[in-house]
Protein backbone atom coordinates (compact mmCIF):
# COMPACT_ATOMS: atom_id res chain seq x y z
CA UNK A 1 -71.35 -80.91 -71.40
CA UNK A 2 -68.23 -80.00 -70.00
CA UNK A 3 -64.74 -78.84 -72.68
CA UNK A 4 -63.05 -82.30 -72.87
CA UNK A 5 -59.72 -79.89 -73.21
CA UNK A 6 -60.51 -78.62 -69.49
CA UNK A 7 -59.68 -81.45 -66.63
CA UNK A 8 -63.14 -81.83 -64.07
CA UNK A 9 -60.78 -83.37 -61.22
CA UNK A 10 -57.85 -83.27 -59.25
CA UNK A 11 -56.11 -83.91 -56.32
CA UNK A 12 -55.76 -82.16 -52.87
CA UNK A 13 -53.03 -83.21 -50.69
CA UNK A 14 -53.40 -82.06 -46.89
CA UNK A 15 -51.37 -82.72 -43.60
CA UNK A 16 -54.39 -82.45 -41.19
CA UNK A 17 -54.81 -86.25 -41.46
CA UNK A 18 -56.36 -88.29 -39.55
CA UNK A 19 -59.78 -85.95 -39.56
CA UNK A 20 -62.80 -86.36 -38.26
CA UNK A 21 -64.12 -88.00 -41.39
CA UNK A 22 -61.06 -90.02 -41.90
CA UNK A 23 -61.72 -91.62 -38.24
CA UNK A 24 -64.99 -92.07 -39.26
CA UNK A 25 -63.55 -93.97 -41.92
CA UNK A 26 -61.46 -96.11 -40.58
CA UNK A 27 -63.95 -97.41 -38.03
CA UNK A 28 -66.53 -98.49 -40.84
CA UNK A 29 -63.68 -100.51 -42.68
CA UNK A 30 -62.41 -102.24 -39.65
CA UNK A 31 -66.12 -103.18 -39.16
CA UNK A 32 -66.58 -104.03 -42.70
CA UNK A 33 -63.76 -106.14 -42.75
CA UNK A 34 -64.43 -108.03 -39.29
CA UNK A 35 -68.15 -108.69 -40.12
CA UNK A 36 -67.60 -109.89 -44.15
CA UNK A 37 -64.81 -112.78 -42.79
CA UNK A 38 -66.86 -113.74 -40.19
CA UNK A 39 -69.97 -114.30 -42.23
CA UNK A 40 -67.65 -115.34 -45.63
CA UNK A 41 -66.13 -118.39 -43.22
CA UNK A 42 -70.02 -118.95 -41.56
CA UNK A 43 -70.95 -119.53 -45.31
CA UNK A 44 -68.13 -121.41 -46.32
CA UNK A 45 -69.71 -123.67 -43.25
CA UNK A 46 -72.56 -124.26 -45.06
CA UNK A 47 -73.68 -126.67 -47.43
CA UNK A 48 -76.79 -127.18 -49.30
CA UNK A 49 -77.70 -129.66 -52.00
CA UNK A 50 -77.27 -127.71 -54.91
CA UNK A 51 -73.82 -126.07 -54.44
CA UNK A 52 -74.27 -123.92 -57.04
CA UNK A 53 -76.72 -121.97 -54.71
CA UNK A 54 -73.50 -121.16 -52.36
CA UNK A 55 -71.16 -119.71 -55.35
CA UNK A 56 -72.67 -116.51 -56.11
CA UNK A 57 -73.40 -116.12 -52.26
CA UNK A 58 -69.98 -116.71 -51.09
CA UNK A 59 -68.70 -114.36 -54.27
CA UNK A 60 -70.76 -111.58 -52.64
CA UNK A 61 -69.32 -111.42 -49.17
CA UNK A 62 -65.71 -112.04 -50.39
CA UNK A 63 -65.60 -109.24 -52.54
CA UNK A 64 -66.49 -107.06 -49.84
CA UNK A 65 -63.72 -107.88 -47.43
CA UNK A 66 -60.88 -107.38 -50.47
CA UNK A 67 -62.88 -104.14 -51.28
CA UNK A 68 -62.51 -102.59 -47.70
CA UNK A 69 -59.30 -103.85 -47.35
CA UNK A 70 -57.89 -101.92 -50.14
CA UNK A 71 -59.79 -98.74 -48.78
CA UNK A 72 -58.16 -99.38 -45.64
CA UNK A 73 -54.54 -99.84 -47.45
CA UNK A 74 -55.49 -96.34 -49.39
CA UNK A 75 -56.36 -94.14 -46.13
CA UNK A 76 -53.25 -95.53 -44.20
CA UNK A 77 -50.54 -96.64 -46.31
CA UNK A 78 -48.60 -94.16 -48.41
CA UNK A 79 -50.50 -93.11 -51.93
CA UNK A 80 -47.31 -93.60 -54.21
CA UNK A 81 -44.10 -95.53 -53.91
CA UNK A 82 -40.48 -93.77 -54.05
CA UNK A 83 -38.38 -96.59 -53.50
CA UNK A 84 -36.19 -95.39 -56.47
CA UNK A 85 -36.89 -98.52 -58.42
CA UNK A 86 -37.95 -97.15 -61.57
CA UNK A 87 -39.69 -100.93 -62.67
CA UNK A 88 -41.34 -101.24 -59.37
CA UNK A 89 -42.69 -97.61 -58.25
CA UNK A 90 -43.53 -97.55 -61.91
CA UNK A 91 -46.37 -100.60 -61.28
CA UNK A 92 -47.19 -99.10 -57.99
CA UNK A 93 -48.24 -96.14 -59.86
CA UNK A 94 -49.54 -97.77 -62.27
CA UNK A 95 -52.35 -100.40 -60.45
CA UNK A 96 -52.06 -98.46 -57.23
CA UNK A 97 -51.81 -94.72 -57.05
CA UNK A 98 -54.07 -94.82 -60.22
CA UNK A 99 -56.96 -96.00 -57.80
CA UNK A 100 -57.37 -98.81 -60.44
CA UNK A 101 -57.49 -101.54 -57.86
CA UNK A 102 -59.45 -99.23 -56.12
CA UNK A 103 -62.37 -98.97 -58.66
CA UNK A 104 -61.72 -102.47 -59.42
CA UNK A 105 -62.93 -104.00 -56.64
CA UNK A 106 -65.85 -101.45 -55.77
CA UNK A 107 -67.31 -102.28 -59.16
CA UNK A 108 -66.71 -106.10 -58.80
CA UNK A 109 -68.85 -106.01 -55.27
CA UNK A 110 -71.55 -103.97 -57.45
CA UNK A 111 -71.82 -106.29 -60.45
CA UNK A 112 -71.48 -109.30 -57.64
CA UNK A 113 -74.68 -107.98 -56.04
CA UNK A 114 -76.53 -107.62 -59.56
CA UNK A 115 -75.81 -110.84 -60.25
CA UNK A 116 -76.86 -112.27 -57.26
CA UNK A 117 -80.00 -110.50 -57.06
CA UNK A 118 -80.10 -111.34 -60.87
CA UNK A 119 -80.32 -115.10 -60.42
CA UNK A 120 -81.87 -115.53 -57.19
CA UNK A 121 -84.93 -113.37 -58.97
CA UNK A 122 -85.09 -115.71 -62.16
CA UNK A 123 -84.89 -118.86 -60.06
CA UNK A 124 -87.96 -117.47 -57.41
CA UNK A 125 -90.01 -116.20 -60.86
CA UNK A 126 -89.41 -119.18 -62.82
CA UNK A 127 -88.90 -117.62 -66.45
CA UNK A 128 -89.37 -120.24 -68.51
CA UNK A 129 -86.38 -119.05 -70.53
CA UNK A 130 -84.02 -119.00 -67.61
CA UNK A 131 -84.30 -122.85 -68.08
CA UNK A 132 -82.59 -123.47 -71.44
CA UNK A 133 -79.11 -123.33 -69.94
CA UNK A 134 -78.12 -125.22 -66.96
CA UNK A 135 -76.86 -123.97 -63.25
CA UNK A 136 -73.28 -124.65 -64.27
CA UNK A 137 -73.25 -121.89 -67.58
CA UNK A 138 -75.24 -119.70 -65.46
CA UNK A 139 -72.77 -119.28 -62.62
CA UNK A 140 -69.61 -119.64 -64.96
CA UNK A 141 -71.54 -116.56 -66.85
CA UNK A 142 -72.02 -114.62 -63.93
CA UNK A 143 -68.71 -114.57 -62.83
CA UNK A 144 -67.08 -113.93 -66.07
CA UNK A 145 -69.60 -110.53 -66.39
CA UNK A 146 -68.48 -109.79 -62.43
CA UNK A 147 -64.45 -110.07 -62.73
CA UNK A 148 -64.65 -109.03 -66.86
CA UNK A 149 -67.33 -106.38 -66.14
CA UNK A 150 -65.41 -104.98 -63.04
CA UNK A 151 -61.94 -105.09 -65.08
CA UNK A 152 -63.31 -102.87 -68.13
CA UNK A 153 -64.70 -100.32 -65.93
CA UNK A 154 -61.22 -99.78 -63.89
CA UNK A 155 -58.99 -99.60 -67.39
CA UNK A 156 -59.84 -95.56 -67.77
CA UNK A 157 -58.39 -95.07 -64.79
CA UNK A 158 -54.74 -96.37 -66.21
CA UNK A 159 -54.54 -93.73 -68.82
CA UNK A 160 -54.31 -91.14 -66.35
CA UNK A 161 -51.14 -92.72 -64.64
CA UNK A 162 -47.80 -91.27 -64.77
CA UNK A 163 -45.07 -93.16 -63.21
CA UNK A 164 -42.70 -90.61 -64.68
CA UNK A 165 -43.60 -88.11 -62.22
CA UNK A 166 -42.67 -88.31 -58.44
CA UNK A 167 -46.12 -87.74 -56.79
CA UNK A 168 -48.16 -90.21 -58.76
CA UNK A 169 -51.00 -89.91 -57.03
CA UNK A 170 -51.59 -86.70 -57.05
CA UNK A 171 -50.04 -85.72 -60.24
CA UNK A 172 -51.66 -83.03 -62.44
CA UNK A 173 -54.07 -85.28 -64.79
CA UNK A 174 -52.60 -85.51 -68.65
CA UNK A 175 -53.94 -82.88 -71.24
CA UNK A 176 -53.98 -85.17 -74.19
CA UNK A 177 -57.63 -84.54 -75.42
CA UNK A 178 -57.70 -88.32 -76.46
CA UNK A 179 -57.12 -89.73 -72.52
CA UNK A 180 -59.56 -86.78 -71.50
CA UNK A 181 -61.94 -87.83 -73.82
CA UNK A 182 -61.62 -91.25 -72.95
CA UNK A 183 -62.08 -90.43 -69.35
CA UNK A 184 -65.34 -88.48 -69.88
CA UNK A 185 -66.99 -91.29 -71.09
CA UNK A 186 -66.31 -93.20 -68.48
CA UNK A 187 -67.37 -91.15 -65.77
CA UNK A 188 -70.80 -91.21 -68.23
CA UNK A 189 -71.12 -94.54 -68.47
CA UNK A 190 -70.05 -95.58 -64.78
CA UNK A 191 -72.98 -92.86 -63.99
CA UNK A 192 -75.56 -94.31 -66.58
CA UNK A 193 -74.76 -98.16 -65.54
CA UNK A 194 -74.37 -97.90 -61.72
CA UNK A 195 -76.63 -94.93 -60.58
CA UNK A 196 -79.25 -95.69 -63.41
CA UNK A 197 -79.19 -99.06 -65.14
CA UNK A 198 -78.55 -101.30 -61.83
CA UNK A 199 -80.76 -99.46 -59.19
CA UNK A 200 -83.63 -99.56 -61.94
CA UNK A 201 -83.50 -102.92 -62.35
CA UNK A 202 -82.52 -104.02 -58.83
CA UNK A 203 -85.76 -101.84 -57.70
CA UNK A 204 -87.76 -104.30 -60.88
CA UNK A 205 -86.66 -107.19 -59.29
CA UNK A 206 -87.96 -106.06 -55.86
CA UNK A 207 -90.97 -105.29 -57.39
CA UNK A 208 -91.38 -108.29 -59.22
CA UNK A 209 -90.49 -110.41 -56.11
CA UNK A 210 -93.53 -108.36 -53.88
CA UNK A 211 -95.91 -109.40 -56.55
CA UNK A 212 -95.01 -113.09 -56.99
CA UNK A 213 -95.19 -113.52 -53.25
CA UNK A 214 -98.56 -111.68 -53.17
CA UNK A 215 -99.79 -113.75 -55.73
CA UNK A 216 -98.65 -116.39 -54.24
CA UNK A 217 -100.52 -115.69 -51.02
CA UNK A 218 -103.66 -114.71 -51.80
CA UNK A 219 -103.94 -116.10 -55.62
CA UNK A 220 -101.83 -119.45 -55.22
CA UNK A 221 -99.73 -118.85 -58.06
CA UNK A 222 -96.58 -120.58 -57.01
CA UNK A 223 -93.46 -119.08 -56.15
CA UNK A 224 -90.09 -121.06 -57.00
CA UNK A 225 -88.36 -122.87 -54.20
CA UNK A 226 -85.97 -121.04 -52.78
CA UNK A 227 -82.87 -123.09 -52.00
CA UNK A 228 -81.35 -120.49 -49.61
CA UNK A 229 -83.66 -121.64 -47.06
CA UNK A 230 -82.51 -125.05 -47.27
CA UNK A 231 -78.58 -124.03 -45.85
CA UNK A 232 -77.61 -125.51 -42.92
CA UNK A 233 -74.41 -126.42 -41.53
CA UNK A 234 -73.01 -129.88 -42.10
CA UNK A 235 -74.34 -131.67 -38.66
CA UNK A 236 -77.99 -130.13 -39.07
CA UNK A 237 -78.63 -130.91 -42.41
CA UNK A 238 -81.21 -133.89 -42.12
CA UNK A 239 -81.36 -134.47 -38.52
CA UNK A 240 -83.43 -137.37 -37.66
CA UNK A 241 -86.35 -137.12 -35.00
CA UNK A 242 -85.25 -140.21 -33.74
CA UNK A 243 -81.97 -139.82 -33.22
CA UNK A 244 -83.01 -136.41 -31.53
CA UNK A 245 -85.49 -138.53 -28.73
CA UNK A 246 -82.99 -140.73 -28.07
CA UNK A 247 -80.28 -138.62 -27.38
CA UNK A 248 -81.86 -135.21 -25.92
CA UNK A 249 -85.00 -135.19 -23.09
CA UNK A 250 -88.11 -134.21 -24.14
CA UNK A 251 -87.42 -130.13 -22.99
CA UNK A 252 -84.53 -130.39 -25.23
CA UNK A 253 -86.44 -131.17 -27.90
CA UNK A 254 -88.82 -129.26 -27.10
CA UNK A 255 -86.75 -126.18 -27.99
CA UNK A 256 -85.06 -127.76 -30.75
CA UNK A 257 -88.46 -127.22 -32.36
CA UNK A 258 -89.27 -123.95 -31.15
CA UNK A 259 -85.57 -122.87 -32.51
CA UNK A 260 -86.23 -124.59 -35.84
CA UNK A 261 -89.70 -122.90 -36.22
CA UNK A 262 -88.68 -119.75 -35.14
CA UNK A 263 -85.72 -119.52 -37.58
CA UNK A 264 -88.16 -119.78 -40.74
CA UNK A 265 -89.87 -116.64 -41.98
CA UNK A 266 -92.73 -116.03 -44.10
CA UNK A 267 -90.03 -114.05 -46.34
CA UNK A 268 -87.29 -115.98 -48.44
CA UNK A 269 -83.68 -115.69 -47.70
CA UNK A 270 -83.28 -114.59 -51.30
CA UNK A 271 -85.58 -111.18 -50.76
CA UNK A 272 -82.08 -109.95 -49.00
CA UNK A 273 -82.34 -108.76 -52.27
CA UNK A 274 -84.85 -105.38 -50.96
CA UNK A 275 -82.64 -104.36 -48.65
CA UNK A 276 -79.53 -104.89 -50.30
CA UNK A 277 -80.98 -102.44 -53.38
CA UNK A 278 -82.07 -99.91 -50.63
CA UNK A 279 -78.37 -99.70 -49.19
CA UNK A 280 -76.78 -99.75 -53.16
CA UNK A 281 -78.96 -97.11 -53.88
CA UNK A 282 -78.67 -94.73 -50.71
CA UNK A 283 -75.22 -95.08 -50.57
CA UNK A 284 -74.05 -95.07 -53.96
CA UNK A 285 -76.20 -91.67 -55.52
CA UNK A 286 -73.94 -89.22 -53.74
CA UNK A 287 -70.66 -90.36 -55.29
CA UNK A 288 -72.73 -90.54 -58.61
CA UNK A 289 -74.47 -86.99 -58.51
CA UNK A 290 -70.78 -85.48 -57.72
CA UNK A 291 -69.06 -87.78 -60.41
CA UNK A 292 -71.70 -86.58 -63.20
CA UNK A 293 -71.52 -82.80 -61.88
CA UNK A 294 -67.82 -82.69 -62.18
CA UNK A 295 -68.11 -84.05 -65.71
CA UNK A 296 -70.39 -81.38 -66.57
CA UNK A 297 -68.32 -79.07 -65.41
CA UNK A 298 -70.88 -77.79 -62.39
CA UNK A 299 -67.80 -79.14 -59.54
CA UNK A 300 -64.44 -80.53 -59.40
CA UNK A 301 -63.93 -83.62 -58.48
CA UNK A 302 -61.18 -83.03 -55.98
CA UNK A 303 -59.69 -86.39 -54.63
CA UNK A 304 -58.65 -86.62 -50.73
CA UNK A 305 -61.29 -83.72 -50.09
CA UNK A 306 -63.84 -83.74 -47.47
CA UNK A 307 -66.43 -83.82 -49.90
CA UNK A 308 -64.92 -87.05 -51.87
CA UNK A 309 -64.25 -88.24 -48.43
CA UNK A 310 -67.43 -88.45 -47.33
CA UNK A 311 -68.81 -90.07 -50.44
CA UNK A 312 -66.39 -92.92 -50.05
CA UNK A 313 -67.80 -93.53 -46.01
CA UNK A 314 -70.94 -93.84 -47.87
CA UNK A 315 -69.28 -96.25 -50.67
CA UNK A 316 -67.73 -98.27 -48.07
CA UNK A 317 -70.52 -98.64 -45.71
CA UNK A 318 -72.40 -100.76 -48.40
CA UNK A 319 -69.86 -103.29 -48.54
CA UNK A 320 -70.45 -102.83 -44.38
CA UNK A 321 -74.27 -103.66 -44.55
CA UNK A 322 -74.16 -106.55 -46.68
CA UNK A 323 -72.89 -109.20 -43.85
CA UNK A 324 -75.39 -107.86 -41.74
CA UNK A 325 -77.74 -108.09 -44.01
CA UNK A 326 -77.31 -111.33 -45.73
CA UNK A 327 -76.62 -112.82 -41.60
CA UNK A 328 -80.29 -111.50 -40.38
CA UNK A 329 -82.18 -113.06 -43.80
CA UNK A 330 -80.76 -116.83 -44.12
CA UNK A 331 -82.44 -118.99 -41.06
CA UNK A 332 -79.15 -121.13 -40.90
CA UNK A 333 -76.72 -117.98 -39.95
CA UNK A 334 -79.24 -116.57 -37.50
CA UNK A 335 -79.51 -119.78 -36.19
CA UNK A 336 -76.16 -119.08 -34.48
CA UNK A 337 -77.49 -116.39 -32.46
CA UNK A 338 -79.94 -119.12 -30.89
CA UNK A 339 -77.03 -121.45 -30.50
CA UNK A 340 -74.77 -118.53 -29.15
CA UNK A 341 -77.51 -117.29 -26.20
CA UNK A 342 -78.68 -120.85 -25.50
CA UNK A 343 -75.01 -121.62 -24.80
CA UNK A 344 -74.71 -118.83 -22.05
CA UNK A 345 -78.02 -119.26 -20.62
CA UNK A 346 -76.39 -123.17 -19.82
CA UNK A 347 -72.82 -121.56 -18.41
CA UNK A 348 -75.23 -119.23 -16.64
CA UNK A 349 -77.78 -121.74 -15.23
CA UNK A 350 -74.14 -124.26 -14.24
């Protein structure tokens, strides 16, 4: 273990901006931030019985958007504020230049997706125990661990502002042994939660998923209902086959059904889940490995270096794969791909 008296990170300040990485970076945040509002507003479209089903989905996607925008903000905007308002460049330092909202919303995306995979897993399993509360406490419980989880894990990083000096952001760390030790604990424990804890039991739940559905197929056990399945946007949610005779000719209907049918899957919606721990994992180990070397004191953490750089492209492009992924694993949002190409086949055909 590293000296707590020695500091493991700091800052480097260069003028060669933007680099190649940092172009690289900007083009996976404007993509992250165009493809998590369109498919945030596609599942604000839909409704579902239970709309406790949509919460935790919508929470997902929407902490995404706020997560890359804030990158964004970091890489372009200025990383301290010298207005000469002591009150306000004080605050700046203190929520901004700290990287505090920063870590804030990276960790609220994580514990969003834990949760998420969390209850979607207990509600395909059917634990018996999962059923002594109701949906409501569930969800409220869930979000309190997301926004209350995510808030405790960005404190540390307010102990190492100092709005008294002029370059906030890249001011020399403070040597008070308490804040450093302080600080090395959390680097541990972000390490042991989100690069250990999480991926092992996101990887469990996969896992435990596989073999229900297994079972399921070749054993009959059952296999919870999965209400993700059952989204659909407000006009298509119990469509009569009447009403569709009547008003469409028999090749319109025709394809109606083939569109329906082709939409389902012999996989849930809810086993998003696999490839959603795949990306968490792949993308979040680097940032991990470098974190827990530099608090070992094998590296230096050096902020605004290539090498942190390139660890937060790979940070960012997980909030970039989870619209695609949760759009190509619910039936009702690929649906609109269907609509979309059946739409220009018409204009073309006219």
């Amino acid at each position: 273990m590293a000296d707590p008296s020695k500091l493991f990170w700091s800052c480097q300040q260069g003028d060669d901006w933007p680099n190649s990485l940092d172009i690289c970076e900007l083009m996976v945040e404007v993509f992250g931030v165009i493809a998590n509002f369109t498919v945030t507003i596609v599942l604000f479209l839909l409704r579902v019985e239970k709309s406790e089903v949509l919460a935790l989905l919508r929470v997902l996607p929407s902490s995404c958007p706020v997560s890359t925008v804030i990158d964004f903000l970091h890489d372009v905007g200025p990383p301290s504020s010298n207005t000469g308002k002591i009150y306000f460049d004080g605050l700046v330092c203190l929520f901004w230049s700290s990287r505090f909202l920063y870590w804030y919303s990276k960790v609220h995306v994580y514990h969003s997706a834990v949760a998420f995979a969390h209850n979607r897993a207990f509600k395909l399993l059917q634990l018996r125990y999962y059923r002594l509360t109701t949906e409501r406490r569930r969800l409220t419980a869930y979000m309190l661990f997301a926004f209350i989880g995510s808030f405790l894990a960005a404190v540390p990083q307010l102990l190492g502002a100092q709005p008294q000096v002029k370059n906030c952001a890249c001011a020399s760390p403070i040597g008070d042994l308490v804040v450093l030790s302080v600080v090395y604990a959390h680097s541990y424990l972000m390490v042991a939660f989100f690069a250990i804890i999480y991926p092992a039991l996101l990887v469990y739940i996969s896992i435990a998923l596989l073999l229900r559905l297994w079972k399921s197929t070749t054993m009959g056990t059952p296999m919870g209902e999965d209400e993700m399945d059952k989204l659909a946007f407000p006009d298509t949610l119990s469509p009569s086959e009447d009403s569709l005779t009547i008003h469409s000719n028999p090749g319109d209907l025709q394809q109606r059904r083939i569109a329906a049918h082709s939409d389902r899957s012999d996989w849930p919606a809810s086993f998003c889940i696999k490839p959603l721990t795949v990306a968490y994992i792949a993308t979040f180990t680097y940032d991990a490995v470098y974190q827990l070397l530099s608090a070992t004191g094998t590296l230096t953490y050096v902020i605004q270096s290539p090498r942190q750089t390139f660890g937060e492209i790979l940070l960012i492009f997980f909030t970039a794969l989870v619209p695609l992924i949760l759009f190509f694993h619910i039936p009702a949002m690929r649906s609109v791909i269907y609509c979309v190409h059946k739409k220009r086949n018409a204009a073309g055909i006219n």
